[in-house]
N, C-alpha and C. Protein backbone atom coordinates (compact mmCIF):
# COMPACT_ATOMS: atom_id res chain seq x y z
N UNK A 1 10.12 47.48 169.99
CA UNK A 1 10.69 48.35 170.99
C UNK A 1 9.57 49.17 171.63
N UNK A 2 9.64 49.16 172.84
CA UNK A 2 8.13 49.59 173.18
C UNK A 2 9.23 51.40 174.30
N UNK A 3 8.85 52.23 174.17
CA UNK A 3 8.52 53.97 174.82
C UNK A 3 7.58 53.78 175.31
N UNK A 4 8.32 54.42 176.38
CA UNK A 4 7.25 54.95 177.72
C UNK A 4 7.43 56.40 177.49
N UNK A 5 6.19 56.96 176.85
CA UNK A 5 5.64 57.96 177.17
C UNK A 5 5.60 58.68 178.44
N UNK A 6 6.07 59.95 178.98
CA UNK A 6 5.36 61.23 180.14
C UNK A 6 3.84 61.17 179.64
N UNK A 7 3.50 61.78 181.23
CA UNK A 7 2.00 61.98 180.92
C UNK A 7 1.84 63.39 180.37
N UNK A 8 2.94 63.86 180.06
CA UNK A 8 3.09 65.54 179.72
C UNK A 8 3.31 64.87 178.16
N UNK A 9 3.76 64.29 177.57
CA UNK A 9 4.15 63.98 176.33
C UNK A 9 3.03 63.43 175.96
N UNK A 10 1.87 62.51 176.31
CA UNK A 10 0.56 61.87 175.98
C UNK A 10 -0.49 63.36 175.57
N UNK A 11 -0.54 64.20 176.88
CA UNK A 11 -1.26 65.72 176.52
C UNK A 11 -0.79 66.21 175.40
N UNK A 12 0.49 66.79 175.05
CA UNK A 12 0.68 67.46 174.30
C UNK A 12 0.44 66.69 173.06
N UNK A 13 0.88 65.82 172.94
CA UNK A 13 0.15 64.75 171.52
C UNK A 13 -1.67 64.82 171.12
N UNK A 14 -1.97 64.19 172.31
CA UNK A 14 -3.27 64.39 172.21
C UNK A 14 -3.86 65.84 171.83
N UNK A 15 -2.85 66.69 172.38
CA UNK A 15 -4.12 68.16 172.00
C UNK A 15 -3.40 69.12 171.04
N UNK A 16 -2.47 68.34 170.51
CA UNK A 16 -1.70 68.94 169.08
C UNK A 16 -2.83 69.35 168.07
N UNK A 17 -2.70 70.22 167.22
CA UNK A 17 -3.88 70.75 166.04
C UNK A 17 -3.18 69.52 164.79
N UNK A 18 -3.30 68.86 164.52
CA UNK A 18 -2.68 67.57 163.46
C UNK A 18 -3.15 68.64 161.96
N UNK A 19 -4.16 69.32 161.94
CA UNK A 19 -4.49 70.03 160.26
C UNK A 19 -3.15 70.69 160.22
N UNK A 20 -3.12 71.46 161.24
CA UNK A 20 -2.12 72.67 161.22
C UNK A 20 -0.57 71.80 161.15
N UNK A 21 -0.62 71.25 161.88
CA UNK A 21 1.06 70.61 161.82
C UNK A 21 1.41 69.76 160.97
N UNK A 22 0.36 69.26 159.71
CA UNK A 22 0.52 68.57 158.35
C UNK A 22 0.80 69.97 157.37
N UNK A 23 -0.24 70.69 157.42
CA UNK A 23 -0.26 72.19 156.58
C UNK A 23 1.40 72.60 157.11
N UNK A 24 2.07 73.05 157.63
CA UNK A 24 3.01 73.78 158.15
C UNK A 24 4.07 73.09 158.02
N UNK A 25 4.46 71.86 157.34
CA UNK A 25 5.48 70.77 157.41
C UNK A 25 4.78 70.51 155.92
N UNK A 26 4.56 71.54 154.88
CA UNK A 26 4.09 71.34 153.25
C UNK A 26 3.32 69.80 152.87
N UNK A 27 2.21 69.29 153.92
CA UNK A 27 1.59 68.16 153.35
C UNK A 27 0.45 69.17 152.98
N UNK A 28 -0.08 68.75 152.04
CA UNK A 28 -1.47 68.28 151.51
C UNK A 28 -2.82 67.68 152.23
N UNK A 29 -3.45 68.62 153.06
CA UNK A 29 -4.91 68.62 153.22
C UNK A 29 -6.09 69.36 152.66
N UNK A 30 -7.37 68.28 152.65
CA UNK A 30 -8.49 69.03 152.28
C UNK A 30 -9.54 69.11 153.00
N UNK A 31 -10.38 69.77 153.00
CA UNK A 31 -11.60 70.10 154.16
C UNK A 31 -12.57 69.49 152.95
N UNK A 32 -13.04 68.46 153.87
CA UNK A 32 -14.40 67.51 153.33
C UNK A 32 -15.17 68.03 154.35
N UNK A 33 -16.75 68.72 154.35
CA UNK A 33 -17.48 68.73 155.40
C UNK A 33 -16.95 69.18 156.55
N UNK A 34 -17.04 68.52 157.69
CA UNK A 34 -16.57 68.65 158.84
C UNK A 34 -15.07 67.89 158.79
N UNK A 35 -14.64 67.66 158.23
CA UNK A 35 -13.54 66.29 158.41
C UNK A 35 -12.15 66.58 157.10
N UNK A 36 -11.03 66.97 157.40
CA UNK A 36 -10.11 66.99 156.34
C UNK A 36 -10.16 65.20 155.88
N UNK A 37 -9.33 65.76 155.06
CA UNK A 37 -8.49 64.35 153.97
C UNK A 37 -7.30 65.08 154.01
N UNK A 38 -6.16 63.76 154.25
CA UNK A 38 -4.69 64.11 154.15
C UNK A 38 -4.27 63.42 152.86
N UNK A 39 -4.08 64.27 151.81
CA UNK A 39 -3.55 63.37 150.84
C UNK A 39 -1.70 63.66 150.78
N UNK A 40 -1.37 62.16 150.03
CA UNK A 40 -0.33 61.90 149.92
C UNK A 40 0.23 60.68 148.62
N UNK A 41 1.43 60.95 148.72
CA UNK A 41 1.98 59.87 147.48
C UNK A 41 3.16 59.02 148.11
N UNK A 42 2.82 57.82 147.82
CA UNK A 42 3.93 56.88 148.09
C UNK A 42 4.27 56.20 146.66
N UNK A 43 4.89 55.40 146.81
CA UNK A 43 5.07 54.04 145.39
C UNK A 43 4.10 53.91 145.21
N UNK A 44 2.97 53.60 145.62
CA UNK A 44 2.10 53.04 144.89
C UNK A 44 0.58 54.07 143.67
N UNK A 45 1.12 55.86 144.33
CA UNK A 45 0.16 56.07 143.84
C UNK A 45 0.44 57.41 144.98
N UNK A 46 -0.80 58.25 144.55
CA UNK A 46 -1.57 59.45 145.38
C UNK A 46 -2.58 59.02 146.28
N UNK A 47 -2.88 59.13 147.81
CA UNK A 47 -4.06 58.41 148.34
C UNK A 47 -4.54 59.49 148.81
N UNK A 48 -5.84 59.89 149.77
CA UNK A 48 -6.84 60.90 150.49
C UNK A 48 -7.19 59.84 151.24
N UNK A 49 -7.11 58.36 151.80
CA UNK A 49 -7.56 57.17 153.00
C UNK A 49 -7.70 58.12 154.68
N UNK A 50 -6.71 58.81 154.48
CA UNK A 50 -6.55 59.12 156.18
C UNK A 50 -7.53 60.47 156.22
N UNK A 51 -8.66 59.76 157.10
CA UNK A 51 -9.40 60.90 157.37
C UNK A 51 -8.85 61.60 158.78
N UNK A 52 -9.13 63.07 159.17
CA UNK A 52 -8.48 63.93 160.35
C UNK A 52 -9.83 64.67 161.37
N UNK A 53 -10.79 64.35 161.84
CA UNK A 53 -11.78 64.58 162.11
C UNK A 53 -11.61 64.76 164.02
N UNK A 54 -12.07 65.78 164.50
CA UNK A 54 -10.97 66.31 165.87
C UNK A 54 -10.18 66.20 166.17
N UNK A 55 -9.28 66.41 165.62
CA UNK A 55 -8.02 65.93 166.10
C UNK A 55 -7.50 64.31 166.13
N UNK A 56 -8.69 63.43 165.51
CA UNK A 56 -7.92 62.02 165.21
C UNK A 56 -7.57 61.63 163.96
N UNK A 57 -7.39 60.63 163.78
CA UNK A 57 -7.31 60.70 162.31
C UNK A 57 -7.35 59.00 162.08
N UNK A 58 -7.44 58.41 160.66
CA UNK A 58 -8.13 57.03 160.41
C UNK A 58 -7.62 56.81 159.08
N UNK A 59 -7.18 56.28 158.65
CA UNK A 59 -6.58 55.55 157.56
C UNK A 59 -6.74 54.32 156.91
N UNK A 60 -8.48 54.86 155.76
CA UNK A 60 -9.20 53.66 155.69
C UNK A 60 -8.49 52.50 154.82
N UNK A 61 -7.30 52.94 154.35
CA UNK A 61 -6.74 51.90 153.26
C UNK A 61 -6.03 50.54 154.13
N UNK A 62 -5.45 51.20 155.67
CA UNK A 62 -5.19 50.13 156.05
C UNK A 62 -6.47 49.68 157.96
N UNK A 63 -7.18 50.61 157.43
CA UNK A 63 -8.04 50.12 158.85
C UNK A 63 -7.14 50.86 159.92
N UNK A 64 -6.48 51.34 160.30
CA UNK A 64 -5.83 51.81 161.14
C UNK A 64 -6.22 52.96 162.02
């Protein structure tokens, strides 16, 4: 199913604070260096994969 995004809805995504709106919704971040770690637990375990580094973020467990 593919959304079409506003170009007002692309901004506000893009320039969302992602530390703050994981922290404030009780997830679990840590400040590595310059760069959080979002940790979390699914079935399989506790992970820290998704790094948050300006505002992007990367999720080395699945390359994403």
């Amino acid at each position: 199913m593919y959304i079409n995004f506003s170009e007002d809805d692309l901004y506000r995504a893009n320039s969302a604070d992602l530390v703050s709106y994981l922290e404030r919704h009780g997830e679990r971040v840590q400040k590595v260096g310059s760069t959080y770690k979002y940790i979390y637990t699914d079935g399989s375990g506790t992970h820290d994969s998704v790094t948050i580094h300006c505002g992007k973020w990367y999720d080395q467990k699945t390359e994403s």
